[in-house]
Protein backbone atom coordinates (compact mmCIF):
# COMPACT_ATOMS: atom_id res chain seq x y z
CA UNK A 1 69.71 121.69 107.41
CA UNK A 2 69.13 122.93 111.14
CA UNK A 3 67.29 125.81 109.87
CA UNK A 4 64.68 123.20 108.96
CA UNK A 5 64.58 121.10 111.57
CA UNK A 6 61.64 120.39 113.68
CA UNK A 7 61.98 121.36 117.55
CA UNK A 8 61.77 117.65 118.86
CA UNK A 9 64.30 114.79 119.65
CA UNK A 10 65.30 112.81 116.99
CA UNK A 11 66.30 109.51 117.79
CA UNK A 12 69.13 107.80 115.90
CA UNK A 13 68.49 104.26 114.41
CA UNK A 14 70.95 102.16 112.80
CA UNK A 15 69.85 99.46 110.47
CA UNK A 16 72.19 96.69 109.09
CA UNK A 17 72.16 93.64 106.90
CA UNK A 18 73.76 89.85 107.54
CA UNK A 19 76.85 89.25 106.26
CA UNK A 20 75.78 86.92 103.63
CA UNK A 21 74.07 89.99 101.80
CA UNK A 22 76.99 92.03 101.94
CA UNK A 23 78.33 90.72 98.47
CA UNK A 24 75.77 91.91 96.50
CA UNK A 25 75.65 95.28 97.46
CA UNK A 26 79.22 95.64 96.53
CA UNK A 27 78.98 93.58 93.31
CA UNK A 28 75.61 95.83 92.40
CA UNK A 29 75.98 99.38 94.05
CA UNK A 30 72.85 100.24 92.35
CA UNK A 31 71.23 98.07 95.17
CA UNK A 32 72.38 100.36 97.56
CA UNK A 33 69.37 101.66 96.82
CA UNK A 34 67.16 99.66 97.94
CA UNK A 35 69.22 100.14 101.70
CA UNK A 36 67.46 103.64 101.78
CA UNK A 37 64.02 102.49 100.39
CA UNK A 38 63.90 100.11 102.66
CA UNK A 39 64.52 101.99 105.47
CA UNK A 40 61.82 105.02 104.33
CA UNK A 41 59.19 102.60 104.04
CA UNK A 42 59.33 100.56 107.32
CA UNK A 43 59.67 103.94 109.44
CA UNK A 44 56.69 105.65 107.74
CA UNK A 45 54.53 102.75 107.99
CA UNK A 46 55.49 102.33 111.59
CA UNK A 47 54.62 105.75 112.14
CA UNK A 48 51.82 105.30 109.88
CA UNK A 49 49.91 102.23 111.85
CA UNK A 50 49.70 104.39 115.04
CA UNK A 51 46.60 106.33 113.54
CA UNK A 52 45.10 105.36 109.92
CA UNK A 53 42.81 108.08 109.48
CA UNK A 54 45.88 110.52 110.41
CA UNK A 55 48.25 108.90 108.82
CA UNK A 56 51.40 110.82 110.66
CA UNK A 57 54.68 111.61 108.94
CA UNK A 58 58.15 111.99 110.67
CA UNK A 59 60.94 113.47 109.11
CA UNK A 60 63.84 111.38 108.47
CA UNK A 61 67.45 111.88 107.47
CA UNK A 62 69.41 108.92 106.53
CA UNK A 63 72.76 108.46 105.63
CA UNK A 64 74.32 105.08 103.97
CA UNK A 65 78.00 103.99 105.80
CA UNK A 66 79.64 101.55 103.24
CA UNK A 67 82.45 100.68 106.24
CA UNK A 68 82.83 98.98 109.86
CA UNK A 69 85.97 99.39 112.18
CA UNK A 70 87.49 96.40 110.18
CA UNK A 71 87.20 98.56 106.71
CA UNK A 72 85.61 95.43 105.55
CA UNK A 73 82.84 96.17 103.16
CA UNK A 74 79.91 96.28 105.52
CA UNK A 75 76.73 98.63 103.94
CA UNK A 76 74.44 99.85 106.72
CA UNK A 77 72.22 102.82 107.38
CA UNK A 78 72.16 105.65 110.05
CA UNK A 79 68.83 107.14 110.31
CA UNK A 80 68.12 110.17 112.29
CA UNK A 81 64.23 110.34 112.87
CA UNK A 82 61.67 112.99 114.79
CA UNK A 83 60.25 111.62 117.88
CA UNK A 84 56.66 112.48 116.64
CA UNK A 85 55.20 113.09 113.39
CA UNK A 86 52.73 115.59 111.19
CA UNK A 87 49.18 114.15 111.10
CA UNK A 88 46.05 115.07 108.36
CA UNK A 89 44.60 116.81 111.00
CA UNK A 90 46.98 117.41 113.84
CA UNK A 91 50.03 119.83 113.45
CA UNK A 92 52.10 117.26 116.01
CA UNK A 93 52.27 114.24 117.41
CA UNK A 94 55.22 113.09 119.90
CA UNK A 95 55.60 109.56 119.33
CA UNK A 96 58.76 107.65 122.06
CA UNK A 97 57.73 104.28 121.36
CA UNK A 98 59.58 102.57 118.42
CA UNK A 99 58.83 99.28 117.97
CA UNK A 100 62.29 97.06 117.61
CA UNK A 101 60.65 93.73 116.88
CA UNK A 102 58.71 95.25 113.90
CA UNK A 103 61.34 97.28 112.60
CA UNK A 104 63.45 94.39 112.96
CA UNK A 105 61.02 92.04 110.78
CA UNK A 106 59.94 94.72 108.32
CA UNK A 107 63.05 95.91 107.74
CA UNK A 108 64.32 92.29 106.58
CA UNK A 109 61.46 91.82 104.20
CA UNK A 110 61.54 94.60 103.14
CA UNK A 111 64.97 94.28 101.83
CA UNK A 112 64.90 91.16 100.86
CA UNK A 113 61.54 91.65 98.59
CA UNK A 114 63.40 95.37 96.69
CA UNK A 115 66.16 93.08 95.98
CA UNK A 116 64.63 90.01 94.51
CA UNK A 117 62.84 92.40 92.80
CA UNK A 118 66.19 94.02 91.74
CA UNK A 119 68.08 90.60 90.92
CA UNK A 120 65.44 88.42 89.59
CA UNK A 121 64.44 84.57 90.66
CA UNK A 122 68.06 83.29 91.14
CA UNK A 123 67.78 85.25 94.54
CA UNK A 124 65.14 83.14 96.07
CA UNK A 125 67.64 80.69 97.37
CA UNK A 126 69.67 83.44 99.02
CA UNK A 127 66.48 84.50 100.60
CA UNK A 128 65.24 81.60 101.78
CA UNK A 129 68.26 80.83 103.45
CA UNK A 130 68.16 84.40 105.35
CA UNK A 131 64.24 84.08 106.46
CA UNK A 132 65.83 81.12 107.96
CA UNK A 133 68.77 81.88 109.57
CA UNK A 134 67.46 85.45 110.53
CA UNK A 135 63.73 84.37 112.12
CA UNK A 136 63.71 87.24 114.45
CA UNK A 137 64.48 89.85 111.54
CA UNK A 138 67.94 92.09 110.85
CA UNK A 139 69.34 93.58 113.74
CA UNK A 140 68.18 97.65 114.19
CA UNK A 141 69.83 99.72 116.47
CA UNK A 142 67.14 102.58 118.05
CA UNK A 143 67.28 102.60 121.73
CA UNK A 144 65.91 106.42 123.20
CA UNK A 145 68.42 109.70 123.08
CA UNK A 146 68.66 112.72 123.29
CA UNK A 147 69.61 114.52 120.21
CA UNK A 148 67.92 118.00 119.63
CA UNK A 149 68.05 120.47 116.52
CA UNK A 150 71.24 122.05 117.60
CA UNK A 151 73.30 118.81 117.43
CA UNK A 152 71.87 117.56 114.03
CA UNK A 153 73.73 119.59 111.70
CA UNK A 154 77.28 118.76 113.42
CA UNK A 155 76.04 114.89 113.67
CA UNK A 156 75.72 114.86 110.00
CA UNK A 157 78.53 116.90 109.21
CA UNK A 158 80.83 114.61 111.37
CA UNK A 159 79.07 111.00 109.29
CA UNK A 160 79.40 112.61 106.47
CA UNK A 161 82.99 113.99 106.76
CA UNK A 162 83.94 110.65 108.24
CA UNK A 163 86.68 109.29 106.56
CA UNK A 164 86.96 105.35 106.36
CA UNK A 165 90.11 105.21 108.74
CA UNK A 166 91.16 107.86 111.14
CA UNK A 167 95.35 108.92 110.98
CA UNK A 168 95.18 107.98 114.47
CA UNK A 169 93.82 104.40 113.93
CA UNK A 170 97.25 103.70 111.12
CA UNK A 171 100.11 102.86 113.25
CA UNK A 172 102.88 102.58 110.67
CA UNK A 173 104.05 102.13 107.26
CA UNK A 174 107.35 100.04 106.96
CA UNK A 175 108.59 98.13 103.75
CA UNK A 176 105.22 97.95 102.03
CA UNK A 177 103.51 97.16 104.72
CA UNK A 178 100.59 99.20 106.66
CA UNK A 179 99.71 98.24 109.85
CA UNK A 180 96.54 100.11 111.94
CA UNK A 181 94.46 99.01 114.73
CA UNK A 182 90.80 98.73 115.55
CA UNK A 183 88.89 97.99 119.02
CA UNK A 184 86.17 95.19 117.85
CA UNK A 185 82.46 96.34 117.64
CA UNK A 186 81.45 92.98 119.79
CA UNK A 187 84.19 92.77 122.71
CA UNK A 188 85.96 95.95 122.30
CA UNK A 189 89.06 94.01 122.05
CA UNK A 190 91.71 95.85 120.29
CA UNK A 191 92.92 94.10 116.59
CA UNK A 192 96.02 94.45 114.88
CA UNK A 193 95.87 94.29 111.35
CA UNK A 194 98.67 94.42 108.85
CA UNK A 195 98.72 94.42 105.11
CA UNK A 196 100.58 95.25 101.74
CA UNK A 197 99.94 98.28 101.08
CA UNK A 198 98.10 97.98 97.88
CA UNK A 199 96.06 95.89 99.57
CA UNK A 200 95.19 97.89 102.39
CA UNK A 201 94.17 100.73 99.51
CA UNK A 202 91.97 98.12 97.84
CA UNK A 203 90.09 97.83 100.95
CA UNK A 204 89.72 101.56 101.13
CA UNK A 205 89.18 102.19 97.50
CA UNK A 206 85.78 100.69 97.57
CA UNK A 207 84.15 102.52 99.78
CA UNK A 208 84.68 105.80 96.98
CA UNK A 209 80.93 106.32 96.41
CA UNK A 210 79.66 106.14 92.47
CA UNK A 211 79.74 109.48 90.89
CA UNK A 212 76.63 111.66 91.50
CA UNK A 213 75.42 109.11 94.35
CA UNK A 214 73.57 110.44 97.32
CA UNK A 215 74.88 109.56 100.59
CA UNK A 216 72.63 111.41 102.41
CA UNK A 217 68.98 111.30 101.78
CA UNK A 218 65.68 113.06 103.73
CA UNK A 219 62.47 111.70 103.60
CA UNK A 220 58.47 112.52 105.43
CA UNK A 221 58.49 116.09 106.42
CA UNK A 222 62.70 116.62 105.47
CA UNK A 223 61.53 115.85 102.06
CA UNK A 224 61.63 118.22 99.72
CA UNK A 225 57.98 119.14 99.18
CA UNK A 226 55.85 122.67 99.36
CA UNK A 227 52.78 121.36 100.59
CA UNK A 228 54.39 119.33 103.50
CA UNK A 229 56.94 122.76 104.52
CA UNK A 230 53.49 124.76 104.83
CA UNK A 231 52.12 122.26 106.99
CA UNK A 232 55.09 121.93 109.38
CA UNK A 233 56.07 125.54 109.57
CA UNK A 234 54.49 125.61 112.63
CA UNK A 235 56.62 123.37 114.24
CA UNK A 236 59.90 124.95 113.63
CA UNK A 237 60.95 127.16 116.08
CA UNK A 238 59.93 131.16 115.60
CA UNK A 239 63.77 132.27 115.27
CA UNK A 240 64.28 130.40 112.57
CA UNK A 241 61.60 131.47 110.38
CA UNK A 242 63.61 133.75 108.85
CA UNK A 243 65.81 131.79 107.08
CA UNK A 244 62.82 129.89 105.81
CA UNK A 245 61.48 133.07 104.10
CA UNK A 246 65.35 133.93 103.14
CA UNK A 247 65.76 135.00 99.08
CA UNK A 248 69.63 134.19 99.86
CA UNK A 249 69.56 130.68 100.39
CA UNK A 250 73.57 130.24 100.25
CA UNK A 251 74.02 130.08 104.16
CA UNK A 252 71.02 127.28 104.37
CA UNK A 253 72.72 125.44 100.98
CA UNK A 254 76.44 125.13 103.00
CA UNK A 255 74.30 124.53 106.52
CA UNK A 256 72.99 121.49 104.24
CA UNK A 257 75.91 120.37 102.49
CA UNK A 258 78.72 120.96 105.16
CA UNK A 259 76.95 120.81 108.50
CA UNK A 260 78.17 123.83 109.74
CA UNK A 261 76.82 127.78 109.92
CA UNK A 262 78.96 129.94 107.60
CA UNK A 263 78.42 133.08 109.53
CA UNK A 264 78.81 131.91 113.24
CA UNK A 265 81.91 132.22 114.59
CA UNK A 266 84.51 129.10 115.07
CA UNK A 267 85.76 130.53 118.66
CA UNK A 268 82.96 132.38 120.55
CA UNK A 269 79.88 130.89 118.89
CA UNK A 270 78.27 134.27 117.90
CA UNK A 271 76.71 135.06 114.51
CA UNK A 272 79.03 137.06 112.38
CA UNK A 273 77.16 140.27 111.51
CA UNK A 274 77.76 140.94 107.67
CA UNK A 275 79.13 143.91 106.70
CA UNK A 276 79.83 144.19 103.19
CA UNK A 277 79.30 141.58 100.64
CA UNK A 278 81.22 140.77 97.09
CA UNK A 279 79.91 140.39 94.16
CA UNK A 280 80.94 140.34 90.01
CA UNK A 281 83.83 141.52 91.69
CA UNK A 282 82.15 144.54 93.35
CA UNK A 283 81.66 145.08 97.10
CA UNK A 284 78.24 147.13 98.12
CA UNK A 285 77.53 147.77 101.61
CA UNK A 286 74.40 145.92 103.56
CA UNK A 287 72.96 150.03 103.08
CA UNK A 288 73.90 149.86 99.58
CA UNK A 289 71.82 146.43 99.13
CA UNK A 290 68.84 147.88 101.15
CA UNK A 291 68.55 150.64 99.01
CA UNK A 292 68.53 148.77 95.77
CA UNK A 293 65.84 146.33 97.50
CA UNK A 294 63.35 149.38 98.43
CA UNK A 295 63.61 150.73 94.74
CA UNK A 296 63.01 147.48 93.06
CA UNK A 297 59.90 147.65 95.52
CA UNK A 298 58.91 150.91 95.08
């Protein structure tokens, strides 16, 4: 993915849900859903209001966390976005004002309107009850930082690879029991839990993802669209093109997937240069290949 990525900050924005919605997402997981369209709509139109007639796009990667420090099932977004956008007319835009109080408001009904959609008229009592008790909107996380191009590929590596509980966080197992410890999100006061051990695997059993579900999802200019990659290639930095034009696309595809650059080296940093390469069980020399590439030219 960082051979993509647009040369601006991208700021990260978290955006959760009330407790007393919680339920439904693990009862339905199809609503999960709705978590990411949600989110994709209220940052486009945000971006979107700033100039009509441009209409600007920002490019968005989002990825869906099922878990809190408890390991209580607790569904919430992490949303990396550009700091500035693609306009109609105008290559670039920076954009460092996001505006909490209407991502905050938007964000809620949005939600709330996919999933009485989703779940029919026995949810208007649920959301009733949440326009009430959440008047200033659900709480989104998307104070200013600095994260550039070259951090984006490890930061989604590392959320992705995540696992629900760290080794470090389970203190023992004795007779049946499992104890581990968390610092709480709201004091930073450390908990103690402990619990039967099949319990404690319930409570990490349901955050296994549905088969062929997407955890991570891009959307705007990360999107996967021809037109829009034309119009941005401009804004990608110049050493990079050439792993845009790239035939071999098998270093991008595990950049993508794993967060990490197959050919740079674990110790020093420096990319790997490729000698040889196997294939059907053959190995040809890069000279080999270059030659076989000029006659199929020629």
């Amino acid at each position: 993915m960082s051979f993509k990525l647009v040369r601006t900050t991208h700021r990260h924005c978290v955006f959760t849900i009330p407790e007393e919605l919680r339920q439904f997402f693990l009862d339905d997981r199809d609503l999960l859903n709705c978590l990411f369209s949600s989110v994709r709509s209220v940052v486009l139109e945000m971006f979107h209001k700033d100039n009509k007639s441009e209409c600007f796009t920002p490019g968005m990667i989002c990825v869906l966390h099922t878990f809190g420090r408890s390991l209580q099932w607790n569904p919430h977004i992490h949303c990396l976005v550009t700091e500035g956008g693609v306009g109609n007319n105008t290559v670039w835009r920076p954009k460092k004002h996001f505006n909490y109080t209407y991502l905050r408001n938007a964000f809620r009904t949005a939600l709330l309107n996919e999933m009485e959609m989703k779940i029919g008229p026995s949810f208007k009592k649920t959301k009733a009850y949440i326009y009430k008790h959440c008047a200033n909107g659900f709480y989104v996380y998307a104070k200013p930082n600095q994260c550039d191009p070259k951090q984006i590929a490890k930061y989604i590596g590392r959320y992705l690879g995540r696992p629900v509980i760290s080794t470090k966080r389970i203190d023992s197992y004795k007779d049946g029991i499992v104890t581990y410890h968390y610092n709480r999100h709201e004091d930073d006061k450390l908990v103690v839990v402990k619990l039967p051990a099949i319990e404690f695997m319930k409570l990490i059993s349901q955050h296994i993802p549905e088969k062929h579900f997407k955890q991570i999802r891009y959307y705007g200019i990360y999107a996967r669209n021809r037109e829009q990659d034309q119009k941005v290639f401009k804004a990608i930095p110049k050493e990079k093109h050439r792993f845009l034009l790239n035939k071999t696309k098998w270093r991008n595809s595990i950049a993508a997937t794993f967060g990490y650059d197959p050919i740079q080296c674990p110790c020093c940093k420096e990319t790997m240069t490729i000698l040889e390469i196997k294939y059907a069980h053959h190995s040809y020399t890069l000279q080999e290949l270059y030659e076989r590439a000029w006659a199929k030219a020629g």
